[in-house]
Every structure is written in structure tokens, then in C-alpha cells.
Protein backbone atom coordinates (compact mmCIF):
# COMPACT_ATOMS: atom_id res chain seq x y z
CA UNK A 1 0.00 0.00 0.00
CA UNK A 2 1.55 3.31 -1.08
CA UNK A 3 0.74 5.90 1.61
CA UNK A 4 1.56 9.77 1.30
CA UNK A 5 1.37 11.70 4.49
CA UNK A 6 0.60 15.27 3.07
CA UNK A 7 2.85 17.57 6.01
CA UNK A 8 1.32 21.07 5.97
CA UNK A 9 3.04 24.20 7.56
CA UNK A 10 2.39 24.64 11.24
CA UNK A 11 1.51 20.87 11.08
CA UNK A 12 0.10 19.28 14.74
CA UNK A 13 3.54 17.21 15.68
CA UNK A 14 2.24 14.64 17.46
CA UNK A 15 -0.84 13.85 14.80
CA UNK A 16 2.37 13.44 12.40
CA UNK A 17 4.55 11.84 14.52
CA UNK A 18 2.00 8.69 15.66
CA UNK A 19 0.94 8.13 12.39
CA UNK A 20 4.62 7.65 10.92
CA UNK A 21 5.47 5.55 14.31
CA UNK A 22 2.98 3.32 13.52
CA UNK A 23 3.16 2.63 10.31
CA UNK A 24 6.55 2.06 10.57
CA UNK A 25 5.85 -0.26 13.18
CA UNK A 26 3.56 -2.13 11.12
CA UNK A 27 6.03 -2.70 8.81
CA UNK A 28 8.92 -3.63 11.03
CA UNK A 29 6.33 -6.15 12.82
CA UNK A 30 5.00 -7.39 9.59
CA UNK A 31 8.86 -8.19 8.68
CA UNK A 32 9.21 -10.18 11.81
CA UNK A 33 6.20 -11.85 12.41
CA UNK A 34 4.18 -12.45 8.97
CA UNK A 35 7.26 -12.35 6.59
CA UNK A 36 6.78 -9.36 5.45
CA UNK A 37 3.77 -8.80 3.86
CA UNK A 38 2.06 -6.42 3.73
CA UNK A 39 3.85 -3.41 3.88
CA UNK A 40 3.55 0.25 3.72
CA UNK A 41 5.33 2.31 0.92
CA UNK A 42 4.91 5.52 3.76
CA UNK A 43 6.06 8.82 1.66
CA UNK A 44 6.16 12.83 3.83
CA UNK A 45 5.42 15.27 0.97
CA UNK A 46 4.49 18.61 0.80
CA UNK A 47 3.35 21.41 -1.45
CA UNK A 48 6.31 24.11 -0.39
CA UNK A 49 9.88 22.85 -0.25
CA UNK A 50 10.31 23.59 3.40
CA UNK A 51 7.76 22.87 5.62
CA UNK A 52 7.48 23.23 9.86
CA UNK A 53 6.19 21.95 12.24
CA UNK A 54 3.95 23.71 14.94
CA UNK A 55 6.45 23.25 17.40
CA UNK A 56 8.93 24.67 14.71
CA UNK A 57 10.47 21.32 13.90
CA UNK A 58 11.32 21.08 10.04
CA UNK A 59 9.90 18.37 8.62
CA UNK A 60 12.02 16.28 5.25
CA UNK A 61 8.75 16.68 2.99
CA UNK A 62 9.29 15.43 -0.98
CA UNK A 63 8.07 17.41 -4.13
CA UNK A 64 4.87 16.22 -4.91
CA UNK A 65 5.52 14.97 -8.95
CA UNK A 66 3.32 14.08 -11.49
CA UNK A 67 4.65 10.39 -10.95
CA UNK A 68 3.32 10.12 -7.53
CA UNK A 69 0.20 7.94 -7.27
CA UNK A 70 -0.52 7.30 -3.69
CA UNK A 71 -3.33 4.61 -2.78
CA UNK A 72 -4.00 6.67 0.42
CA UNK A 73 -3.04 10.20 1.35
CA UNK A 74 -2.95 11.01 4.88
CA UNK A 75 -3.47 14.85 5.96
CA UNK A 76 -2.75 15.48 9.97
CA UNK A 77 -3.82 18.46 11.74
CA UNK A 78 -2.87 21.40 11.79
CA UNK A 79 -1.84 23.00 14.80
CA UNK A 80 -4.75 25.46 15.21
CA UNK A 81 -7.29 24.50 18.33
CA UNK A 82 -9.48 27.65 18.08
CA UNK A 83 -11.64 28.97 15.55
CA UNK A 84 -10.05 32.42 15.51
CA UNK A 85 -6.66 30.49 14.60
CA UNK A 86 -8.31 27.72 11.68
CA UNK A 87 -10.30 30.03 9.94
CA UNK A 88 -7.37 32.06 8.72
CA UNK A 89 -5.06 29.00 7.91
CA UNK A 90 -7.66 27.47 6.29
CA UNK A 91 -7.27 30.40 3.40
CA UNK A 92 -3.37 30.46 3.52
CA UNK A 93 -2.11 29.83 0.05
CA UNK A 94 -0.46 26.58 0.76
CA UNK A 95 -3.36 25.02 2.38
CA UNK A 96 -5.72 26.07 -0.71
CA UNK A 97 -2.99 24.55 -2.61
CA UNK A 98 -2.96 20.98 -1.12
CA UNK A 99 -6.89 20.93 -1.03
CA UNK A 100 -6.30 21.16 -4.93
CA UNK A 101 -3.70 18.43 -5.10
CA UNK A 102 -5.98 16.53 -2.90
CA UNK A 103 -8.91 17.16 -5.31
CA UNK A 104 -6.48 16.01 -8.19
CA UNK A 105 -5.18 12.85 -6.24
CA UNK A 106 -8.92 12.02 -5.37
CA UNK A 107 -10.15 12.18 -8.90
CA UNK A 108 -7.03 10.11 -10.23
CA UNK A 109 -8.45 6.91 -7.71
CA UNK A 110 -6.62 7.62 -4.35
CA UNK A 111 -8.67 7.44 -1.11
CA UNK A 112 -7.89 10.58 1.21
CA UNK A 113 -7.65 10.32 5.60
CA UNK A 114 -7.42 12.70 7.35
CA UNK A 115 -7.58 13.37 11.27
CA UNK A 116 -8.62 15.80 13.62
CA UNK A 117 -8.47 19.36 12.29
CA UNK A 118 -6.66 17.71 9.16
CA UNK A 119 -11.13 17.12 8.59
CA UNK A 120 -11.50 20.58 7.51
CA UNK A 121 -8.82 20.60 4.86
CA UNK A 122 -11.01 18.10 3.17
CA UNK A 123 -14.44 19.38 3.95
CA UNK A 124 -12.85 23.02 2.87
CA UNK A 125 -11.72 21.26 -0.50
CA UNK A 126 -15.73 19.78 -0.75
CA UNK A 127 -14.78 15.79 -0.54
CA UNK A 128 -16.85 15.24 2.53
CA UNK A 129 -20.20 17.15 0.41
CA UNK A 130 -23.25 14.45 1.12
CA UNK A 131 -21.41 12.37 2.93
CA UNK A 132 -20.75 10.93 6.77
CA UNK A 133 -17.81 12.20 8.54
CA UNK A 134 -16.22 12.92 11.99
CA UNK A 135 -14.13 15.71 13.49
CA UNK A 136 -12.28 16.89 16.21
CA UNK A 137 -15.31 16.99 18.77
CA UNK A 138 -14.38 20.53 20.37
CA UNK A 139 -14.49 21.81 17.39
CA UNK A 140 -17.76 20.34 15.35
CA UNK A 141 -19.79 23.90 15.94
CA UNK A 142 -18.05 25.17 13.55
CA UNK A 143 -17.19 22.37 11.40
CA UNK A 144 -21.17 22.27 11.60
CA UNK A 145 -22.06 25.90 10.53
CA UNK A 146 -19.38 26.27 7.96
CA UNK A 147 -20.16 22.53 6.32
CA UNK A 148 -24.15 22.09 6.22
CA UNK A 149 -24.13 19.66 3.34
CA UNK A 150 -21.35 17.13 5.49
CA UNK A 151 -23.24 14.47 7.39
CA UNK A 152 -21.13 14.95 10.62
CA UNK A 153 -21.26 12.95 13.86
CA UNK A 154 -18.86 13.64 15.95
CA UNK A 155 -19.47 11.15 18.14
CA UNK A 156 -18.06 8.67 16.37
CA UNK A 157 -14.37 7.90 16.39
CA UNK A 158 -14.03 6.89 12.67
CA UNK A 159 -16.08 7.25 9.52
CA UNK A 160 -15.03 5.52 6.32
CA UNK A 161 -16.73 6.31 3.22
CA UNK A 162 -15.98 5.80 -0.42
CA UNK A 163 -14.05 8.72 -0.49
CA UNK A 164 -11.66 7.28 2.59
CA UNK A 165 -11.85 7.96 6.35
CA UNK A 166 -12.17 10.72 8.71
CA UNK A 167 -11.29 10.12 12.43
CA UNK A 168 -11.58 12.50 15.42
CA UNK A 169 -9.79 14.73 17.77
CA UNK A 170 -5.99 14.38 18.12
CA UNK A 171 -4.91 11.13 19.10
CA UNK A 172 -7.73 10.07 16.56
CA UNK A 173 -4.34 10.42 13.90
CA UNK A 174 -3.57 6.84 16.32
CA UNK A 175 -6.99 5.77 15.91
CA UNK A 176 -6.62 6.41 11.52
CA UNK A 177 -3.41 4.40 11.45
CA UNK A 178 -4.53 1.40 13.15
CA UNK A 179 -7.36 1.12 10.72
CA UNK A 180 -5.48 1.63 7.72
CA UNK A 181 -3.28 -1.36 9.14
CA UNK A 182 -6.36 -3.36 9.79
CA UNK A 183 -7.47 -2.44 6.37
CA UNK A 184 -4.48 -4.57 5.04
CA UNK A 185 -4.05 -7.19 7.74
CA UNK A 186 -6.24 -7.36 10.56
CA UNK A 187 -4.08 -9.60 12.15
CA UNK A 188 -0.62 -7.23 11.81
CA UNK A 189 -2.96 -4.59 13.32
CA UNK A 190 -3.71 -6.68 16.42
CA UNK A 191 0.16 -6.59 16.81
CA UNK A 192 1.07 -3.17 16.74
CA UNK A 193 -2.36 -1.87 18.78
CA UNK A 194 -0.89 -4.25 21.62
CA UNK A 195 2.93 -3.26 20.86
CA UNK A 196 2.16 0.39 21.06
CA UNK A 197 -0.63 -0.51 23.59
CA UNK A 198 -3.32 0.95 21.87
CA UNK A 199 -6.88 0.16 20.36
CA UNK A 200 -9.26 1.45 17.51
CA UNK A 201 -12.11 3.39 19.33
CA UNK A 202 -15.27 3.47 18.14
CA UNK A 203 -16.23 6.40 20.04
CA UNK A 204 -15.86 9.94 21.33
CA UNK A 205 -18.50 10.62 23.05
CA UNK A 206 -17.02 9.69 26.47
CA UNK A 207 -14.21 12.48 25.95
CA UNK A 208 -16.80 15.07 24.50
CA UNK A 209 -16.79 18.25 26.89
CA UNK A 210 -21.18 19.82 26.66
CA UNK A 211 -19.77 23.28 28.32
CA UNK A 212 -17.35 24.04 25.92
CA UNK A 213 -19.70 22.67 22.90
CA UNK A 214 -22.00 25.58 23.98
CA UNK A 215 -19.86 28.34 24.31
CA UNK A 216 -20.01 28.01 20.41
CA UNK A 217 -23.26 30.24 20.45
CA UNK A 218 -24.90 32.49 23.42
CA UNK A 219 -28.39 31.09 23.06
CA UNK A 220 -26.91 27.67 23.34
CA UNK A 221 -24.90 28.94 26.37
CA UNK A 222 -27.43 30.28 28.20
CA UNK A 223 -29.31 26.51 28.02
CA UNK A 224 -26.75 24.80 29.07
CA UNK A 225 -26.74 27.06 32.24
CA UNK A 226 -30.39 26.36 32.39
CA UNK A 227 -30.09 23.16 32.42
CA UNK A 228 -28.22 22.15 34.46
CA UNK A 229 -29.65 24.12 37.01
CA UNK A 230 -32.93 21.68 36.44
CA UNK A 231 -31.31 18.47 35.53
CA UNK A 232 -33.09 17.10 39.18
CA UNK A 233 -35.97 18.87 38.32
CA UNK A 234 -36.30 17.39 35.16
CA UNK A 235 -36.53 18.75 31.09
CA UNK A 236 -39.23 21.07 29.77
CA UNK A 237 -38.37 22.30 26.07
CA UNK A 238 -41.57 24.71 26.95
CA UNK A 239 -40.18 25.69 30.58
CA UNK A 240 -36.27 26.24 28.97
CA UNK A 241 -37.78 28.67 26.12
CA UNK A 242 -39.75 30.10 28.01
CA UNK A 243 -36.41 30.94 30.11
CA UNK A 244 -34.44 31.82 27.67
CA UNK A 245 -36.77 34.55 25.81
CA UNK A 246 -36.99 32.35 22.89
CA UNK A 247 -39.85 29.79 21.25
CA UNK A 248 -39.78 25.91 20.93
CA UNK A 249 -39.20 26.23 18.06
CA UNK A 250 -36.19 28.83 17.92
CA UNK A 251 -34.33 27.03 20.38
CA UNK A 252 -34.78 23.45 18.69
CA UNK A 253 -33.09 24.52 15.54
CA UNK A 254 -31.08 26.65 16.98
CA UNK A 255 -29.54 23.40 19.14
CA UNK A 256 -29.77 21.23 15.70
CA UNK A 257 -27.35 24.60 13.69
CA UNK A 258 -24.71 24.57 16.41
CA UNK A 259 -24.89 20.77 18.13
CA UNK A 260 -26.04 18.64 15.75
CA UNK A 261 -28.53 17.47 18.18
CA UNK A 262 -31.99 18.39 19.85
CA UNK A 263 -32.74 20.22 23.61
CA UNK A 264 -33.25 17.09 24.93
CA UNK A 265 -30.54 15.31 23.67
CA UNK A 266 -28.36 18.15 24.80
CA UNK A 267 -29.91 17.99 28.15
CA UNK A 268 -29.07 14.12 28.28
CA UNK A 269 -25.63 14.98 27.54
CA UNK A 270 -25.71 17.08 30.72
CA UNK A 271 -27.25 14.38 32.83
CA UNK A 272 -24.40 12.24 31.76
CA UNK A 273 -21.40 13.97 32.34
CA UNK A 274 -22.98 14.90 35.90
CA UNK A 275 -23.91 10.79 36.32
CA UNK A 276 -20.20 10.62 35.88
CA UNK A 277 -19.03 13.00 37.84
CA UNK A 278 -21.03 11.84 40.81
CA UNK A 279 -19.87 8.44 39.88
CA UNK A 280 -16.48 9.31 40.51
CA UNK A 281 -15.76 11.19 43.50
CA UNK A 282 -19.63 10.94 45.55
CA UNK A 283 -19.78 7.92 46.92
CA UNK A 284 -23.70 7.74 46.27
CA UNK A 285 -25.12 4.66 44.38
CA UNK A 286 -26.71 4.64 41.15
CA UNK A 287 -29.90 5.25 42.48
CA UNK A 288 -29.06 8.28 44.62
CA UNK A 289 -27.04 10.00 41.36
CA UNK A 290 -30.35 8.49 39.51
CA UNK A 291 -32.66 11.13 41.54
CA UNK A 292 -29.59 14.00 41.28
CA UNK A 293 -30.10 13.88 37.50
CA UNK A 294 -33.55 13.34 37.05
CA UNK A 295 -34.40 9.95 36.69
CA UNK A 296 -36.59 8.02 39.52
CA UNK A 297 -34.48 5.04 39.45
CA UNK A 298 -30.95 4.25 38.83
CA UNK A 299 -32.29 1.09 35.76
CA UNK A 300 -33.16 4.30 33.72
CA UNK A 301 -29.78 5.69 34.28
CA UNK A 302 -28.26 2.51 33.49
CA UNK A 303 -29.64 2.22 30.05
CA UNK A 304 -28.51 6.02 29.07
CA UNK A 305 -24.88 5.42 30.42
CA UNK A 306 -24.61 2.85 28.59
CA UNK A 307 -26.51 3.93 25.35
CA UNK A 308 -24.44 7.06 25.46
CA UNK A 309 -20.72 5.51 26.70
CA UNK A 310 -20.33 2.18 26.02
CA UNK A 311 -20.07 1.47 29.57
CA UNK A 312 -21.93 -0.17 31.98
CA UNK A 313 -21.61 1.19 36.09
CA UNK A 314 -18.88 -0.64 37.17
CA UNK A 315 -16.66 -0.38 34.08
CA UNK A 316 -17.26 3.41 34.58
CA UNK A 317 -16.58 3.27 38.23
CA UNK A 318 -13.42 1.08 37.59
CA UNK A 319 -12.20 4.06 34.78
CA UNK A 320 -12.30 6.18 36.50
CA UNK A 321 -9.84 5.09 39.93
């Protein structure tokens, strides 16, 4: 498989450096333990001749050349982790460069990955239009409102689609690798996930952070403080409207636009990251942190943990010591 890791300037160091380690794992694994086969043809290129890092490493990038027909391209982040700091680099004239190599490579059969804030190089350059993809979480507000036609949940950890994958916030570059390894051999990417002790996730909804989802927008602000000053008390989409100055209807869509997701939903969200919370450092049992979030019993709560993490009680008890 002929992979070429596209390194732009300002690139997010470790995103780069854990998807080179492990492919170069994978092969020096696959040469030990399966004979070789398969490996990864891994090239760094880049669109300017010098390229560095965001820690101001410089980074040995190749010419991209007409001759050079990846299978897979890999773009990392860049490192930008605010929207006042992407939305310029997006427009910087190497960056609308590579989204037109990346067009080019696309067209000519190659599937594109990309990781993290390395997403909205390719949503910027249109390849996610009308179709699934993931994100860094902190950042999908905005990767919402300036991508409508994407189908983005950033809940999940990975999305592969014809076009090629998209995986999620920063160590989701570990996350990319380990599926393009599985992709070729699940059984050399059982190796290296327990060499570099690491697994795929499917998920990032355990890591996602509701407060600083809402600070996208003020409305949205303002209901998270609402609600979780009634999380015992229990959700009213009427009640939190009426609250906030605004109509049903106003605030669903307005929750949809910036989250992805409706009131309630939101409002879930809340009552889990308190459940888990409580979980941790209270010393109450599940049906006492049941009643502090709303619920009458702690079966109820159960069933949402575990719809919404993955986890049942005592495997998020046992995370969390």
C-alpha cells in the first residue's frame, strides 16, 4: 500500500509523529512476524519545499511529482485549536494549494484520511459534500455551521466512506493508522495496537466536553446554564424557552445549527457527564445519582450510560480510579 502523508506548515507534531510511528511499526512487525507482507510504501510530501512543524520542527517533505500515485493520502492536523486560529489557515495559500492536489489525487483513484483538524482541509476542498464524517469533537460547531451539506457525527471515532476515512480529535491520527493497518491485515494490526498498547475506538463521546460545545453560540450557552440548574428537576423544552426569551421552536433549531442534536438530547448529555461526575468522587449509588439527575431510578440511568458511553456502572466506576 503506497501511503503519502501530506505535512502542511504549522503541522500538529504529534498527529504526524504517531501516524509515521505506527506505520513504521507495522512494517517492522509485519517483517518479523508475517514475513513481510504487507507493507507500507509511507512517503512525507508537501506542497512548499520547506515545511514546519507547529512546534517549529522542520519536517524532510518530498516534491509532490506528477509520478506520484498514492493509494492513500494522509493529511494530519494542523496545529490550530481555536476557531479564531483555523479560519485564517484554512485560506493560507499553501493550504488552498494541497486541497487542490488533494482534489487532483482524489479524482485520479486515491482514497484521502485525514484526522482531527486535518477534517477541515477536506471538507474546505468539498470531498466530505453528502457524505458521513467525523471531526475533532471541540471543534464540530463550527465544522457544523461552515459545512451544512457534510453528514457529521462527531461522536463517532471513525467514519469511512468511499471517499476514505475521517477520524476525530488528536490522538484520533492513532486511531486512523490502526485502521489503515487493519485495512491490510487485521491480524498485523492486532500486533502493533498491543505493541504500542493501543486500540481502535469506536467512540468519542465519552471524551466530548457539553460546556465548551455551547460556548459556540450564546443562546446555546445560556441553556446549558439552564439546564443544568434543572437536571433534578427534570426537562421542559416549553419551561427552557420560556427561560431563555426564545420559542420551541427557535431554540430546537437553533440546538440542531450549532450541536447537531436536539434540547433534549443536549440535556441528556448534561445528565451524563454529571452521572459521571457523581460516579467518581460521591460515593452515592446509582440510584441516589439516579434522583440527582432526574431519573426516579438508577435502571433508567443505566440504560442512558450505557446507550451514550459504552459502559456499563462498574466499568465506569473502575475508569475512573
Amino acid at each position: 500500500m503506497r501511503i503519502s502523508v501530506l505535512a502542511l506548515e504549522g503541522v500538529f507534531d504529534t498527529g504526524l509523529a504517531v501516524t509515521l510511528d505506527a506505520l513504521r511499526a507495522a512494517n517492522s512487525l509485519s517483517a518479523r512476524t508475517m514475513g513481510g507482507s504487507p507493507r507500507f510504501d509511507v512517503s512525507i510530501v508537501g506542497v512548499r519545499r520547506k515545511v514546519s512543524s507547529g512546534q517549529g520542527f522542520t519536517i524532510p517533505v518530498q516534491a509532490i511529482t506528477p509520478d506520484l500515485k498514492p493509494d492513500w493520502v494522509i493529511v494530519p492536523a494542523l496545529s490550530t485549536t481555536t476557531p479564531d486560529q483555523l479560519v485564517p489557515a484554512l485560506g493560507r495559500s499553501d493550504v488552498v494549494q494541497a486541497m487542490a492536489q488533494l482534489v487532483r489525487w482524489r479524482a485520479g483513484g486515491a482514497f484521502i484520511a485525514a484526522s482531527c483538524i486535518g477534517t477541515f482541509v477536506l471538507a474546505e476542498a468539498g470531498l466530505l459534500d453528502h457524505r458521513e464524517a467525523t471531526t475533532t469533537w471541540s471543534l464540530a460547531p463550527l465544522f457544523r455551521q461552515r459545512y451544512p451539506n457534510v453528514l457529521l457525527d462527531e461522536s463517532r471515532m471513525l467514519v469511512a466512506t468511499e471517499v476514505g476515512v475521517t477520524a476525530g480529535a488528536a490522538m484520533g491520527h492513532l486511531d486512523l493508522a490502526l485502521w489503515l493497518i487493519r485495512k491490510a491485515s487485521p491480524d498485523l494490526a492486532t500486533v502493533v495496537s498491543r505493541y504500542l498498547l493501543a486500540d481502535i475506538r469506536s467512540s468519542q463521546a465519552p471524551y466530548i466536553i457539553p460546556n465548551h460545545l455551547a460556548q459556540a453560540d450564546p443562546l446555546i450557552q445560556r441553556f446549558e446554564q439552564w439546564s443544568r440548574q434543572h437536571l433534578k428537576s427534570g426537562f421542559s423544552l416549553q419551561e427552557a424557552a420560556n427561560a431563555l426569551a426564545t420559542s420551541p421552536r427557535s431554540l430546537q433549531r437553533r440546538c440542531q445549527e450549532v450541536l447537531g442534536k436536539s434540547p433534549l438530547a443536549y440535556f441528556q448529555d448534561l445528565r451524563v457527564e454529571r452521572a459521571q461526575s457523581l460516579l467518581h468522587g460521591s460515593g452515592l449509588d446509582i440510584d441516589a445519582i439516579a434522583a440527582e439527575v432526574g431519573y426516579v431510578d438508577g435502571a433508567t440511568l443505566r440504560s442512558l450510560l450505557r446507550q451514550r458511553l459504552g459502559r456499563g456502572v462498574r466499568e465506569l466506576r473502575a475508569d475512573l480510579r
